[in-house]
PDB file of N, CA and C in Angstrom:
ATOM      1  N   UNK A   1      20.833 -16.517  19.685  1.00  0.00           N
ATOM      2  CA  UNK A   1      20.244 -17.437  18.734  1.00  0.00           C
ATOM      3  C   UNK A   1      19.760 -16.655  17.512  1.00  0.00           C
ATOM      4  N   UNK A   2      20.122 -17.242  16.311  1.00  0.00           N
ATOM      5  CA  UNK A   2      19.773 -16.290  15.021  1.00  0.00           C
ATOM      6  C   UNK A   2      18.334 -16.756  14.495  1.00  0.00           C
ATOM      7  N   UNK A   3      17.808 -15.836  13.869  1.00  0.00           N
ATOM      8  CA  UNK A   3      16.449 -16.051  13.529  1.00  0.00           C
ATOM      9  C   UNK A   3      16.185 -16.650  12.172  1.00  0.00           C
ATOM     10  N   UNK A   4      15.065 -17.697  12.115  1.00  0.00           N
ATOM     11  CA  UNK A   4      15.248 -18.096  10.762  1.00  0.00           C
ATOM     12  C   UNK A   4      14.091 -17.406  10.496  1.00  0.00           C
ATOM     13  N   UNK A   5      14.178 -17.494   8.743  1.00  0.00           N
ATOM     14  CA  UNK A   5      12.886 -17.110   8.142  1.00  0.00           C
ATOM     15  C   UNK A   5      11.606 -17.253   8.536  1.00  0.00           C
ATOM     16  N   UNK A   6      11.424 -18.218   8.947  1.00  0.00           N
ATOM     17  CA  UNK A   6       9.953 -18.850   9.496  1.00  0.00           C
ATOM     18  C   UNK A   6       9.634 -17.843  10.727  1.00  0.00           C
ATOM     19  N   UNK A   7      10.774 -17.582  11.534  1.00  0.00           N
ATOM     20  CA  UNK A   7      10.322 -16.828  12.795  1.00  0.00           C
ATOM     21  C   UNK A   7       9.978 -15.338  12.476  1.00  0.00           C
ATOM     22  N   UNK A   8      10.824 -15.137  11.292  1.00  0.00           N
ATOM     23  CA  UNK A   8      10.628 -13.663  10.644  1.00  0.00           C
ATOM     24  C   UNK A   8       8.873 -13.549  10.120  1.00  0.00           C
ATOM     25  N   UNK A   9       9.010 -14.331   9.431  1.00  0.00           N
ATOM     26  CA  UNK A   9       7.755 -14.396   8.808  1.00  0.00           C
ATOM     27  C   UNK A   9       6.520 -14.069  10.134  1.00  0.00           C
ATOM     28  N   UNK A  10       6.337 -15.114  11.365  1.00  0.00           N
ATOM     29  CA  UNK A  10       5.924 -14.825  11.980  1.00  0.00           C
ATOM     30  C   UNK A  10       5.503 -13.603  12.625  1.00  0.00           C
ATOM     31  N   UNK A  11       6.600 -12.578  13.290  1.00  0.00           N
ATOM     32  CA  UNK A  11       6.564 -11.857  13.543  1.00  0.00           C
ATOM     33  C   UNK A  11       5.686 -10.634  13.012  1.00  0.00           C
ATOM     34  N   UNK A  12       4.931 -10.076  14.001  1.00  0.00           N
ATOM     35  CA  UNK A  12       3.726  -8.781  13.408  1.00  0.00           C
ATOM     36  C   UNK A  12       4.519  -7.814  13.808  1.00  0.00           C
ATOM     37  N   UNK A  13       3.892  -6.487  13.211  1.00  0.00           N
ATOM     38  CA  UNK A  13       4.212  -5.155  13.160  1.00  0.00           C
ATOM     39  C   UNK A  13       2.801  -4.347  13.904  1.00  0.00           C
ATOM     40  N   UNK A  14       3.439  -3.314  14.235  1.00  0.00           N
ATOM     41  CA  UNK A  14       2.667  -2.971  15.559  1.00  0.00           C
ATOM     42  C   UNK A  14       1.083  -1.895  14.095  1.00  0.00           C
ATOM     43  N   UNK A  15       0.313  -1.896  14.487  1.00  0.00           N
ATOM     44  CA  UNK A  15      -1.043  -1.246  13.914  1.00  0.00           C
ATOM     45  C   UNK A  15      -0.869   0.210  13.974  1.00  0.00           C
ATOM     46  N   UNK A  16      -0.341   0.881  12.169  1.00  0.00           N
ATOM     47  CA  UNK A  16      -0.369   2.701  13.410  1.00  0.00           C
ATOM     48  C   UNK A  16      -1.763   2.806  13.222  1.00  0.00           C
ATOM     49  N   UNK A  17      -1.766   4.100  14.164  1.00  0.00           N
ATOM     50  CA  UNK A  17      -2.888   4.895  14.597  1.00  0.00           C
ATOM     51  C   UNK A  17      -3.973   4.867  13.977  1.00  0.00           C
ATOM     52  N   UNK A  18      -3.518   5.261  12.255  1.00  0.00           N
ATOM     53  CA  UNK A  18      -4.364   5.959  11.575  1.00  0.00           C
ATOM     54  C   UNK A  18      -5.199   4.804  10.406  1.00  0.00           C
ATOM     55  N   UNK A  19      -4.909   3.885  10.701  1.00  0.00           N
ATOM     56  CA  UNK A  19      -5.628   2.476  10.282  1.00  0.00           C
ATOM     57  C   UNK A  19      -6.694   2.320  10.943  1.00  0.00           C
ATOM     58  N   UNK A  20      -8.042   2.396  10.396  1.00  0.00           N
ATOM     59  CA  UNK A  20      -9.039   1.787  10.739  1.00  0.00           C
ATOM     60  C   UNK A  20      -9.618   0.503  11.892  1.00  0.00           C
ATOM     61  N   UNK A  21      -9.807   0.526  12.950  1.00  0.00           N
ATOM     62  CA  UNK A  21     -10.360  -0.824  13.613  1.00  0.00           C
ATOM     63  C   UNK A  21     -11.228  -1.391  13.088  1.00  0.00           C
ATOM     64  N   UNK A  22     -11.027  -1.643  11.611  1.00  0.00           N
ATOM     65  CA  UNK A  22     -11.856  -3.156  10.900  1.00  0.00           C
ATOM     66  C   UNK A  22     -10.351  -3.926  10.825  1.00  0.00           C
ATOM     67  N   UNK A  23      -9.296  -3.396  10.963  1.00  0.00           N
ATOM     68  CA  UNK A  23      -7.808  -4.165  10.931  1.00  0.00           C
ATOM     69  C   UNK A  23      -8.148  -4.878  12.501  1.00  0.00           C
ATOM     70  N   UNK A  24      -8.066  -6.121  12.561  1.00  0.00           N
ATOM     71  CA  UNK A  24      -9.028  -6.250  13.689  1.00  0.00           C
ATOM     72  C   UNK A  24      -7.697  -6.564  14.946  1.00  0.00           C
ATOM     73  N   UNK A  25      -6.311  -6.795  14.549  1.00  0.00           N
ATOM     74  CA  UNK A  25      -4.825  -6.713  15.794  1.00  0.00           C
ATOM     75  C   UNK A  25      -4.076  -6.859  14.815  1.00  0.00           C
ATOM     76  N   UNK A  26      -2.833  -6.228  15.347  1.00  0.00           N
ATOM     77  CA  UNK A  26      -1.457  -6.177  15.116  1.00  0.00           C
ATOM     78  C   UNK A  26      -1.090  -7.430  14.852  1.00  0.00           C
ATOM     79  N   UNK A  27      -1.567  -8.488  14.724  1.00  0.00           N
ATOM     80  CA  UNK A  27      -1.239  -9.959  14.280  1.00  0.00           C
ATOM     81  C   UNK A  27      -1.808  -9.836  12.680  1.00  0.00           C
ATOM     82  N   UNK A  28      -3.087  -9.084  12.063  1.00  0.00           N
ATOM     83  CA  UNK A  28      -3.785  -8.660  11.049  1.00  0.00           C
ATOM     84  C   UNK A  28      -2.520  -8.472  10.233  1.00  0.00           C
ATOM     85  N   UNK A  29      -1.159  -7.794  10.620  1.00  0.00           N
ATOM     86  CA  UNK A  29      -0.140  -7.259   9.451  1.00  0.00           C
ATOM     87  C   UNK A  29       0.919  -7.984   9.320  1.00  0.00           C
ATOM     88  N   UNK A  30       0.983  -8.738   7.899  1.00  0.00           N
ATOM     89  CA  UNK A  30       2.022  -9.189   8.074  1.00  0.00           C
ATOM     90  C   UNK A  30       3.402  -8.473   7.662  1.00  0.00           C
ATOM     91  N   UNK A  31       4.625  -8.788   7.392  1.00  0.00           N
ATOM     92  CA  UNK A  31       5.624  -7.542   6.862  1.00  0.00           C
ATOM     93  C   UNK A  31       5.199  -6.737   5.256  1.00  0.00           C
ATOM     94  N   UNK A  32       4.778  -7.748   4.734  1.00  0.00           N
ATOM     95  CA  UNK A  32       4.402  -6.863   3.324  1.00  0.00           C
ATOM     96  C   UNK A  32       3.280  -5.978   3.797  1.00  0.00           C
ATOM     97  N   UNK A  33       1.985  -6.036   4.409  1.00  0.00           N
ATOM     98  CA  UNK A  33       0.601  -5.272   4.455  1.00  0.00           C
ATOM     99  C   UNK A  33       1.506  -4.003   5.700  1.00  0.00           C
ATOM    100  N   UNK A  34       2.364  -4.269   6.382  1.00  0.00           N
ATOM    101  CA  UNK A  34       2.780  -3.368   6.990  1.00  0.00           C
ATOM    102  C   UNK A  34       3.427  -2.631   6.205  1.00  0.00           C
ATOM    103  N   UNK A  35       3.837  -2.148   4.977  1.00  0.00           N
ATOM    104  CA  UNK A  35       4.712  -1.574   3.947  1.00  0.00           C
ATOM    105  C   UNK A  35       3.548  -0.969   3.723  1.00  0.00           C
ATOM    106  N   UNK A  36       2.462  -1.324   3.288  1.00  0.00           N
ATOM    107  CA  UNK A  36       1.266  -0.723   2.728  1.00  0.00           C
ATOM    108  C   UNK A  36       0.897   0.505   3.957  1.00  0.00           C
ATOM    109  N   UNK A  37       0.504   0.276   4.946  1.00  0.00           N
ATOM    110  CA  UNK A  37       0.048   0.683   5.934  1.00  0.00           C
ATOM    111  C   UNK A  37       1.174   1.524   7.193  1.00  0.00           C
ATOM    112  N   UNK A  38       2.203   1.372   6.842  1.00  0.00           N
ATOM    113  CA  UNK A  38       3.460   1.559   7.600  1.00  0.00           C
ATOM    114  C   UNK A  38       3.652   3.254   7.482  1.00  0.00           C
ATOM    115  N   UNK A  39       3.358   3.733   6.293  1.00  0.00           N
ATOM    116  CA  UNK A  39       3.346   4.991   6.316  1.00  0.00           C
ATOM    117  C   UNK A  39       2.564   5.837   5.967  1.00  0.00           C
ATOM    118  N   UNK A  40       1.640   6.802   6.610  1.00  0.00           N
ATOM    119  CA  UNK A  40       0.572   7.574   6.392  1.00  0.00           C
ATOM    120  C   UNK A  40       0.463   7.813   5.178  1.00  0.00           C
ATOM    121  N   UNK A  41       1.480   8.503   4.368  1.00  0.00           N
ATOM    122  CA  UNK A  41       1.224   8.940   2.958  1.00  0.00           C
ATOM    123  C   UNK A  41       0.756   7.654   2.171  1.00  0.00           C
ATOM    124  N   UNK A  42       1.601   6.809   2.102  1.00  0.00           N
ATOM    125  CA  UNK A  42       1.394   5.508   1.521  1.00  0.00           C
ATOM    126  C   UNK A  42       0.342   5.154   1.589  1.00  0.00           C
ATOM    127  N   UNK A  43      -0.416   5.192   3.076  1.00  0.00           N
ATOM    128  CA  UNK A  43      -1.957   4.517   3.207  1.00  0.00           C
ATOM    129  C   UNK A  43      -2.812   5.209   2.673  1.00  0.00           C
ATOM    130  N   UNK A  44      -2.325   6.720   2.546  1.00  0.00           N
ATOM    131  CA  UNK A  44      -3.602   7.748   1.951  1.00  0.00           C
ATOM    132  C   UNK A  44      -3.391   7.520  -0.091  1.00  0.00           C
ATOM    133  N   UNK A  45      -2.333   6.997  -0.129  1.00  0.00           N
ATOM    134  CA  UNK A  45      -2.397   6.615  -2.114  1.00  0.00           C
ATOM    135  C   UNK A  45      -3.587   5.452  -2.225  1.00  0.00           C
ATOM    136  N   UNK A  46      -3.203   4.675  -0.686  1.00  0.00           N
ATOM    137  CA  UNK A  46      -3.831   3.732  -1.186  1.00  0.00           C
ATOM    138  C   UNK A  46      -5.531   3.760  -0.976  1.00  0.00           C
ATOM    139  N   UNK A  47      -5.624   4.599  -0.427  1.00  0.00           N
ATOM    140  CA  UNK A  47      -7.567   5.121  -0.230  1.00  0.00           C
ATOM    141  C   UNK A  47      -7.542   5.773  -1.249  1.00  0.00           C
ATOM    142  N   UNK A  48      -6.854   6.948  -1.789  1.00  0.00           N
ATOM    143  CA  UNK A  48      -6.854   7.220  -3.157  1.00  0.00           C
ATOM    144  C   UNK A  48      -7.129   6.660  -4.369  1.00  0.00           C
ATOM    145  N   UNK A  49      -6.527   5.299  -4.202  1.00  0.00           N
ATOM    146  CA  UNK A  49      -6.402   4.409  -5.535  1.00  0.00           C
ATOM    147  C   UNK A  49      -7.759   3.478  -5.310  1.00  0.00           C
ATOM    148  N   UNK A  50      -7.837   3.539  -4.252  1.00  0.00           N
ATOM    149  CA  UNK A  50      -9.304   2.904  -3.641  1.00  0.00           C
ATOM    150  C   UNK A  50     -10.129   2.577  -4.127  1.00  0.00           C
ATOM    151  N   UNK A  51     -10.569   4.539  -3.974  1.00  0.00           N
ATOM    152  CA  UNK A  51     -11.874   5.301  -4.704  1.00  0.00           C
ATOM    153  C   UNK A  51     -11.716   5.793  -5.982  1.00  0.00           C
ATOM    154  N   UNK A  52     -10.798   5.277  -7.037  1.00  0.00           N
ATOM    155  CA  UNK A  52     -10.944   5.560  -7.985  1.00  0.00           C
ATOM    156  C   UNK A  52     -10.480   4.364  -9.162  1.00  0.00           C
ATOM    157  N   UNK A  53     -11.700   3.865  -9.778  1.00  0.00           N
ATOM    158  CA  UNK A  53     -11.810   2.943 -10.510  1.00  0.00           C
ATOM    159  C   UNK A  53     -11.060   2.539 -11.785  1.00  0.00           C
ATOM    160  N   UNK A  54     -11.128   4.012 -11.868  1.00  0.00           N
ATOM    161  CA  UNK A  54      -9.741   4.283 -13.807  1.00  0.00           C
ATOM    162  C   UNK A  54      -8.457   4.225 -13.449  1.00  0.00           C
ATOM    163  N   UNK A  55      -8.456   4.244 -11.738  1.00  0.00           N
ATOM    164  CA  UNK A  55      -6.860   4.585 -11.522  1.00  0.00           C
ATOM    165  C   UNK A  55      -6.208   5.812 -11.637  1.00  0.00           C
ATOM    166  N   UNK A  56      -4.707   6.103 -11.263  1.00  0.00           N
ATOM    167  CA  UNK A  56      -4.465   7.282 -11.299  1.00  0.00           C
ATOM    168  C   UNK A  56      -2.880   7.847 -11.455  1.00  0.00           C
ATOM    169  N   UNK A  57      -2.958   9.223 -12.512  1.00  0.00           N
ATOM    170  CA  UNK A  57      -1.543   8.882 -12.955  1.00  0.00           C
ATOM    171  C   UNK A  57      -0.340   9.358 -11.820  1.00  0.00           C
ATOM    172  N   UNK A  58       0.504   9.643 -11.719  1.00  0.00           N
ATOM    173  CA  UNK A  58       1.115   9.900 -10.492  1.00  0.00           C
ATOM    174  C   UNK A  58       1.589  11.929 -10.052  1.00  0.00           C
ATOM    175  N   UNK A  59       1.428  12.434 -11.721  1.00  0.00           N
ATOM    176  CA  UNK A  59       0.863  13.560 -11.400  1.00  0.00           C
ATOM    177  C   UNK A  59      -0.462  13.625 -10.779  1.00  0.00           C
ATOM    178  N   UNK A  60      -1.419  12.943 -11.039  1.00  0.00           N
ATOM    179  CA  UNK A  60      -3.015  13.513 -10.307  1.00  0.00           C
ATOM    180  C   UNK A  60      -2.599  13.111  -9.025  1.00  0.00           C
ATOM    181  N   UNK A  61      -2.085  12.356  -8.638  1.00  0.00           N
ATOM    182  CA  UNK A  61      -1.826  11.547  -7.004  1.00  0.00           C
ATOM    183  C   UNK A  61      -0.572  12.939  -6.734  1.00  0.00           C
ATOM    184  N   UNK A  62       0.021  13.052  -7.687  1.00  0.00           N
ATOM    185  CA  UNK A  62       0.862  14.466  -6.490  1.00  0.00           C
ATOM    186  C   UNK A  62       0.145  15.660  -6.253  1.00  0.00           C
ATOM    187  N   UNK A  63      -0.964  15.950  -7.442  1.00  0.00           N
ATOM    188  CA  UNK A  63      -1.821  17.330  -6.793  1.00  0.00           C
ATOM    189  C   UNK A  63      -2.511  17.213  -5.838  1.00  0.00           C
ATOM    190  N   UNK A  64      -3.267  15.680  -5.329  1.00  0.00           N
ATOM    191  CA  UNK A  64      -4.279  15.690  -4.350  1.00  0.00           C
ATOM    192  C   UNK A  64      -3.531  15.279  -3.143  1.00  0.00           C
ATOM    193  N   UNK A  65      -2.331  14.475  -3.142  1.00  0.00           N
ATOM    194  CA  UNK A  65      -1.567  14.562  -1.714  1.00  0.00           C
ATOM    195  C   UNK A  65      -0.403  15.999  -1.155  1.00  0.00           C
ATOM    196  N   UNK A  66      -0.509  16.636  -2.298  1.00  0.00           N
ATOM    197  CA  UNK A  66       0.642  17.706  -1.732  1.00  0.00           C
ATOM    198  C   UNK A  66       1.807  17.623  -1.610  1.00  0.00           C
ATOM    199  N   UNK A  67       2.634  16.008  -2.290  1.00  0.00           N
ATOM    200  CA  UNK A  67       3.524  16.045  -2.191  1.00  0.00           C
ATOM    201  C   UNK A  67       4.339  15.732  -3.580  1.00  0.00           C
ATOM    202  N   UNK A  68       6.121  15.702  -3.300  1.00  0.00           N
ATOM    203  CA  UNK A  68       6.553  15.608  -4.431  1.00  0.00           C
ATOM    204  C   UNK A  68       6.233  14.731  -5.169  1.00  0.00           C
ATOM    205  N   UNK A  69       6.878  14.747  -6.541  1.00  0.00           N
ATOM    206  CA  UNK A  69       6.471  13.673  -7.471  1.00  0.00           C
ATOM    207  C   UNK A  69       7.675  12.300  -7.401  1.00  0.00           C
ATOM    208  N   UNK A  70       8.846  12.941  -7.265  1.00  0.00           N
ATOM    209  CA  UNK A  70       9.942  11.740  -6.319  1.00  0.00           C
ATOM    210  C   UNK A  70       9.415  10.898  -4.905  1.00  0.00           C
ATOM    211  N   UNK A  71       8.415  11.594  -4.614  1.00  0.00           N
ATOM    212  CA  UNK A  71       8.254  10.932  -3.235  1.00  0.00           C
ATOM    213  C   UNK A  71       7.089   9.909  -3.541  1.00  0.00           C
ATOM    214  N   UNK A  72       6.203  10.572  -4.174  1.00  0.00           N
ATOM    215  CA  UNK A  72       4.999   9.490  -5.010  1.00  0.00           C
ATOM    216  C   UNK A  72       5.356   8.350  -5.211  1.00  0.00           C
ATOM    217  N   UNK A  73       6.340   8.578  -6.226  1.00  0.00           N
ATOM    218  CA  UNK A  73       7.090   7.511  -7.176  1.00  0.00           C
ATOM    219  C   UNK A  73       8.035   6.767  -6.438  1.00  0.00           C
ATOM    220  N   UNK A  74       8.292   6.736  -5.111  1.00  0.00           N
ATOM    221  CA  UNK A  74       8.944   6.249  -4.444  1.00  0.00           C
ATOM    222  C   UNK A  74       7.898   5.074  -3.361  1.00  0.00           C
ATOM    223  N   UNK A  75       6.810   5.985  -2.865  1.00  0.00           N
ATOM    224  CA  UNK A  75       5.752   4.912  -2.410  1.00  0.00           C
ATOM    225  C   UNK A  75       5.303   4.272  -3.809  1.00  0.00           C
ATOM    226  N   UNK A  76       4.901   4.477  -4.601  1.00  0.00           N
ATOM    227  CA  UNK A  76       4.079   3.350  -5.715  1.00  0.00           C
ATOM    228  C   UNK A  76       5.243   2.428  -6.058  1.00  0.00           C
ATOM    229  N   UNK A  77       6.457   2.646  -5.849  1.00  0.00           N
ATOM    230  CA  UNK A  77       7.427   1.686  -5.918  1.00  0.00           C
ATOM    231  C   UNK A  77       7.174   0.797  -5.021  1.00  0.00           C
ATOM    232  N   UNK A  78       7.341   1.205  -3.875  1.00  0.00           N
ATOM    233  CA  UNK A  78       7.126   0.052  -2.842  1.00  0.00           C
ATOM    234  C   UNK A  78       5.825  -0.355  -2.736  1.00  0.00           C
ATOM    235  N   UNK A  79       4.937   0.178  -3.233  1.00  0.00           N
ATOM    236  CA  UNK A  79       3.170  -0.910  -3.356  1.00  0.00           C
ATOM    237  C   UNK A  79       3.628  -1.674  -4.426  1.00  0.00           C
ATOM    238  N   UNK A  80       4.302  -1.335  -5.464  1.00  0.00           N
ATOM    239  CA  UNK A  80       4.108  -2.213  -7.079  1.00  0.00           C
ATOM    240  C   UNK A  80       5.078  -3.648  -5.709  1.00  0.00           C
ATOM    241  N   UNK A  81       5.951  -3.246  -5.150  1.00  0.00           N
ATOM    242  CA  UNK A  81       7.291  -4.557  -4.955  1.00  0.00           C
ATOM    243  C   UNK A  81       5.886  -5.866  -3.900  1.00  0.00           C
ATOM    244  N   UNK A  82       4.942  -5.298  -3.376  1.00  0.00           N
ATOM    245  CA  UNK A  82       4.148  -5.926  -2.435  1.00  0.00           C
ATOM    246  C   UNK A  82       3.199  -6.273  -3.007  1.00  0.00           C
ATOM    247  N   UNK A  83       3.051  -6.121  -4.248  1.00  0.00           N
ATOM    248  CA  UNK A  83       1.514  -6.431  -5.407  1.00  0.00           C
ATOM    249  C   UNK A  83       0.435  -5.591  -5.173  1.00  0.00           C
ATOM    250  N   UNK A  84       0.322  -4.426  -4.438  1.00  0.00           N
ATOM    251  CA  UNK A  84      -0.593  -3.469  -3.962  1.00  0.00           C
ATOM    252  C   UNK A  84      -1.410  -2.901  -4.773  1.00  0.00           C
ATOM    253  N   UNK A  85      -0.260  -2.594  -6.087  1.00  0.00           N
ATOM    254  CA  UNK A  85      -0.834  -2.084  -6.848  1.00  0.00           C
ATOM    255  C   UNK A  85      -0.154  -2.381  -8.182  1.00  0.00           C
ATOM    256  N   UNK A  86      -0.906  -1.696  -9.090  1.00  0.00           N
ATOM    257  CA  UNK A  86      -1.028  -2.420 -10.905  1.00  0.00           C
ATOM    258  C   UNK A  86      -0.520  -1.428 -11.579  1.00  0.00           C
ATOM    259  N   UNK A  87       0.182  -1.155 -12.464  1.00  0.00           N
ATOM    260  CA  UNK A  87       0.499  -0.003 -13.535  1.00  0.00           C
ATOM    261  C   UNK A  87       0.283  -0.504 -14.973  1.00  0.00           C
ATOM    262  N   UNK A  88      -0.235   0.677 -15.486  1.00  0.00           N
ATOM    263  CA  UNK A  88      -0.554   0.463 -16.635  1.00  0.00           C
ATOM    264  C   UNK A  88       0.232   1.720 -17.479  1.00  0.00           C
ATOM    265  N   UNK A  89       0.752   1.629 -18.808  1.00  0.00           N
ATOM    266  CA  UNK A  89       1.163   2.578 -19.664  1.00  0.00           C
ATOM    267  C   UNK A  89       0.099   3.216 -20.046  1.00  0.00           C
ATOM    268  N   UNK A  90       0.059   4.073 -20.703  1.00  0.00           N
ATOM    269  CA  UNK A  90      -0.775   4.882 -21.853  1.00  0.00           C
ATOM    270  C   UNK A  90      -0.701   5.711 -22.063  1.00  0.00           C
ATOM    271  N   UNK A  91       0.450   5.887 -23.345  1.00  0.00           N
ATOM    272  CA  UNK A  91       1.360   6.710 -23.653  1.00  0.00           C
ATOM    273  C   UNK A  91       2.222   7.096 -22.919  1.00  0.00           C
ATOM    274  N   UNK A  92       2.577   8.231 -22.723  1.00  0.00           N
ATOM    275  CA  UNK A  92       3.663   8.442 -21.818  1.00  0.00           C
ATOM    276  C   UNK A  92       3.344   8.661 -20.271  1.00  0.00           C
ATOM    277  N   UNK A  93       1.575   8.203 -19.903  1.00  0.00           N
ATOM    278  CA  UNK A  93       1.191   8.253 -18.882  1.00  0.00           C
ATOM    279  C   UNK A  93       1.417   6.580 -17.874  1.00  0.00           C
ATOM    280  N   UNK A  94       1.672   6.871 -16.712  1.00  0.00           N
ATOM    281  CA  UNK A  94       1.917   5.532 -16.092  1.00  0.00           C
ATOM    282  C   UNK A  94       0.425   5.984 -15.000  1.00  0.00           C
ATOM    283  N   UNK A  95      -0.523   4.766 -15.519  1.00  0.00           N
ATOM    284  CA  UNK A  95      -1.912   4.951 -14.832  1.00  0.00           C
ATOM    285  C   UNK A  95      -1.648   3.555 -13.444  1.00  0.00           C
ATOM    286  N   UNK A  96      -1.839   3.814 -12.012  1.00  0.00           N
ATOM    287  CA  UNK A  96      -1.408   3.107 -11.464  1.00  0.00           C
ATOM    288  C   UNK A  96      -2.869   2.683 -10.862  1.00  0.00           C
ATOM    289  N   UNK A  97      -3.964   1.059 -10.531  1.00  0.00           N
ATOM    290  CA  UNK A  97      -4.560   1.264  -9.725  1.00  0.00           C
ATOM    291  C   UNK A  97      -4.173   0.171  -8.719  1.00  0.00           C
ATOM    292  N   UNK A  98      -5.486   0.353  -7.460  1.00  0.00           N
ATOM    293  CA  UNK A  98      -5.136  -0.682  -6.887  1.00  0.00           C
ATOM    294  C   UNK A  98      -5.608  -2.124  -7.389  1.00  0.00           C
ATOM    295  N   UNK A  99      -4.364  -3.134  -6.627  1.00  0.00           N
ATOM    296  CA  UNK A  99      -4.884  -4.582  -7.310  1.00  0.00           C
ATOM    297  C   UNK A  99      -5.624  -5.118  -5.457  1.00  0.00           C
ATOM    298  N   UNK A 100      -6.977  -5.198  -5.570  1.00  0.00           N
ATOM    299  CA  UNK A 100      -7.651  -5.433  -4.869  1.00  0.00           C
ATOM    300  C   UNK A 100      -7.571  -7.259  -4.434  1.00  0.00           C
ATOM    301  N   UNK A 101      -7.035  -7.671  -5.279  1.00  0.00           N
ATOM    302  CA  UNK A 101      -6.834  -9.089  -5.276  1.00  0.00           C
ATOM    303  C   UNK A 101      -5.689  -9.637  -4.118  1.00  0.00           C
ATOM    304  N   UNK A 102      -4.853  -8.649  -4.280  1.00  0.00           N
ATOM    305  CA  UNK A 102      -3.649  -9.220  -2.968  1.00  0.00           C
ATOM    306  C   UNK A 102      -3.654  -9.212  -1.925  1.00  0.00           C
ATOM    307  N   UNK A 103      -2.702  -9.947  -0.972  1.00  0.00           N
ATOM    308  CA  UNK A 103      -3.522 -10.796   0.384  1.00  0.00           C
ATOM    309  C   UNK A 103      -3.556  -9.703   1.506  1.00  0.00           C
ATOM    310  N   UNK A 104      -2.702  -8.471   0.783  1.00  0.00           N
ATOM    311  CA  UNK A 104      -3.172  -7.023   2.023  1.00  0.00           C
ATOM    312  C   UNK A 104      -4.484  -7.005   1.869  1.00  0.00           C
ATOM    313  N   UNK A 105      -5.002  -6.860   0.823  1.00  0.00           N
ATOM    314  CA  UNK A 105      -6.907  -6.480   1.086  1.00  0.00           C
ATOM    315  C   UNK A 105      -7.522  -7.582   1.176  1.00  0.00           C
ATOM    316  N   UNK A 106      -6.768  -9.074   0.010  1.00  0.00           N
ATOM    317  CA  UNK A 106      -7.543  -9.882   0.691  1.00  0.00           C
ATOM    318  C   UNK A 106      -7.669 -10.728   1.698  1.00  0.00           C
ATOM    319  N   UNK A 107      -6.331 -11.269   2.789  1.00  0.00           N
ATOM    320  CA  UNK A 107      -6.473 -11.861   3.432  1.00  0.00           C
ATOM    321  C   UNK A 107      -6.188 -10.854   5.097  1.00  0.00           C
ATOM    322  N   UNK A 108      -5.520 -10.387   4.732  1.00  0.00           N
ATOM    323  CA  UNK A 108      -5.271  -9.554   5.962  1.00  0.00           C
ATOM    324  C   UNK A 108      -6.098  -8.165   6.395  1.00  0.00           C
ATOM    325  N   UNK A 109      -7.310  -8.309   5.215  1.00  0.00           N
ATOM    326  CA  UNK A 109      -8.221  -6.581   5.366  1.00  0.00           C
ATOM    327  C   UNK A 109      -7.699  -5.308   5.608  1.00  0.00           C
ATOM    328  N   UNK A 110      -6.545  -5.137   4.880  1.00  0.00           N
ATOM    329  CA  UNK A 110      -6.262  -3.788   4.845  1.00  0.00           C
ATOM    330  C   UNK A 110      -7.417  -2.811   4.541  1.00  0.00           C
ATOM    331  N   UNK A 111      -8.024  -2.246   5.145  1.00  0.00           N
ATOM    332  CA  UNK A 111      -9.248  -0.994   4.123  1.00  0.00           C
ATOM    333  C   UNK A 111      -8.747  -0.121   3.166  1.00  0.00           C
ATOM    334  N   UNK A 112     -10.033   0.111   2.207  1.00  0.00           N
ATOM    335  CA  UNK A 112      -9.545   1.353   1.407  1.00  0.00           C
ATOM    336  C   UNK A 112     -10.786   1.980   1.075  1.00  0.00           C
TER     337      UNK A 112
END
């Protein structure tokens, strides 16, 4: 039997490890907040972007995670596709923060 959307939708993603128990079950994620949370690095941009109010350009986010700048730019891709997060120009800087408004933080309590 093939699955329709609705059943997709349904379906949760399992809680990793390193997520906080204020995520209160694996029913808490839906497929987008699991993109957020799905991969350690990803979850640590997003405590990054958290705690910092001005936001941040994606060089400062590659000196404090240690990793490449392709790989950065590859997670803030996939937060911008889930509404996670916001970019802003200024000048030739791309200032990214989080958008605290979307239903990962607000309906499903992702922490940051």
């Amino acid at each position: 039997m093939e699955k329709t959307d609705a059943d997709v939708e349904k379906e949760s993603c399992s809680r990793p490890s390193w997520v906080p128990s204020t995520v209160h079950g694996d029913e808490d994620l839906c497929p987008d907040c699991f993109k957020v949370v799905g991969e350690r690095s990803r979850y640590r941009i997003v405590c990054m972007l958290g705690k910092s109010p001005h936001g941040m350009t994606v060089s400062e986010i590659t000196k404090k995670i240690g990793l490449r700048q392709p790989t950065i730019t590859h997670h803030l891709q996939a937060l911008s596709m889930v509404g996670a997060v916001n970019m802003d120009v200024n000048g030739r800087e791309h200032v990214y923060k989080l958008n605290r408004d979307t239903h990962c933080f607000a309906e499903c309590n992702i922490p940051y």
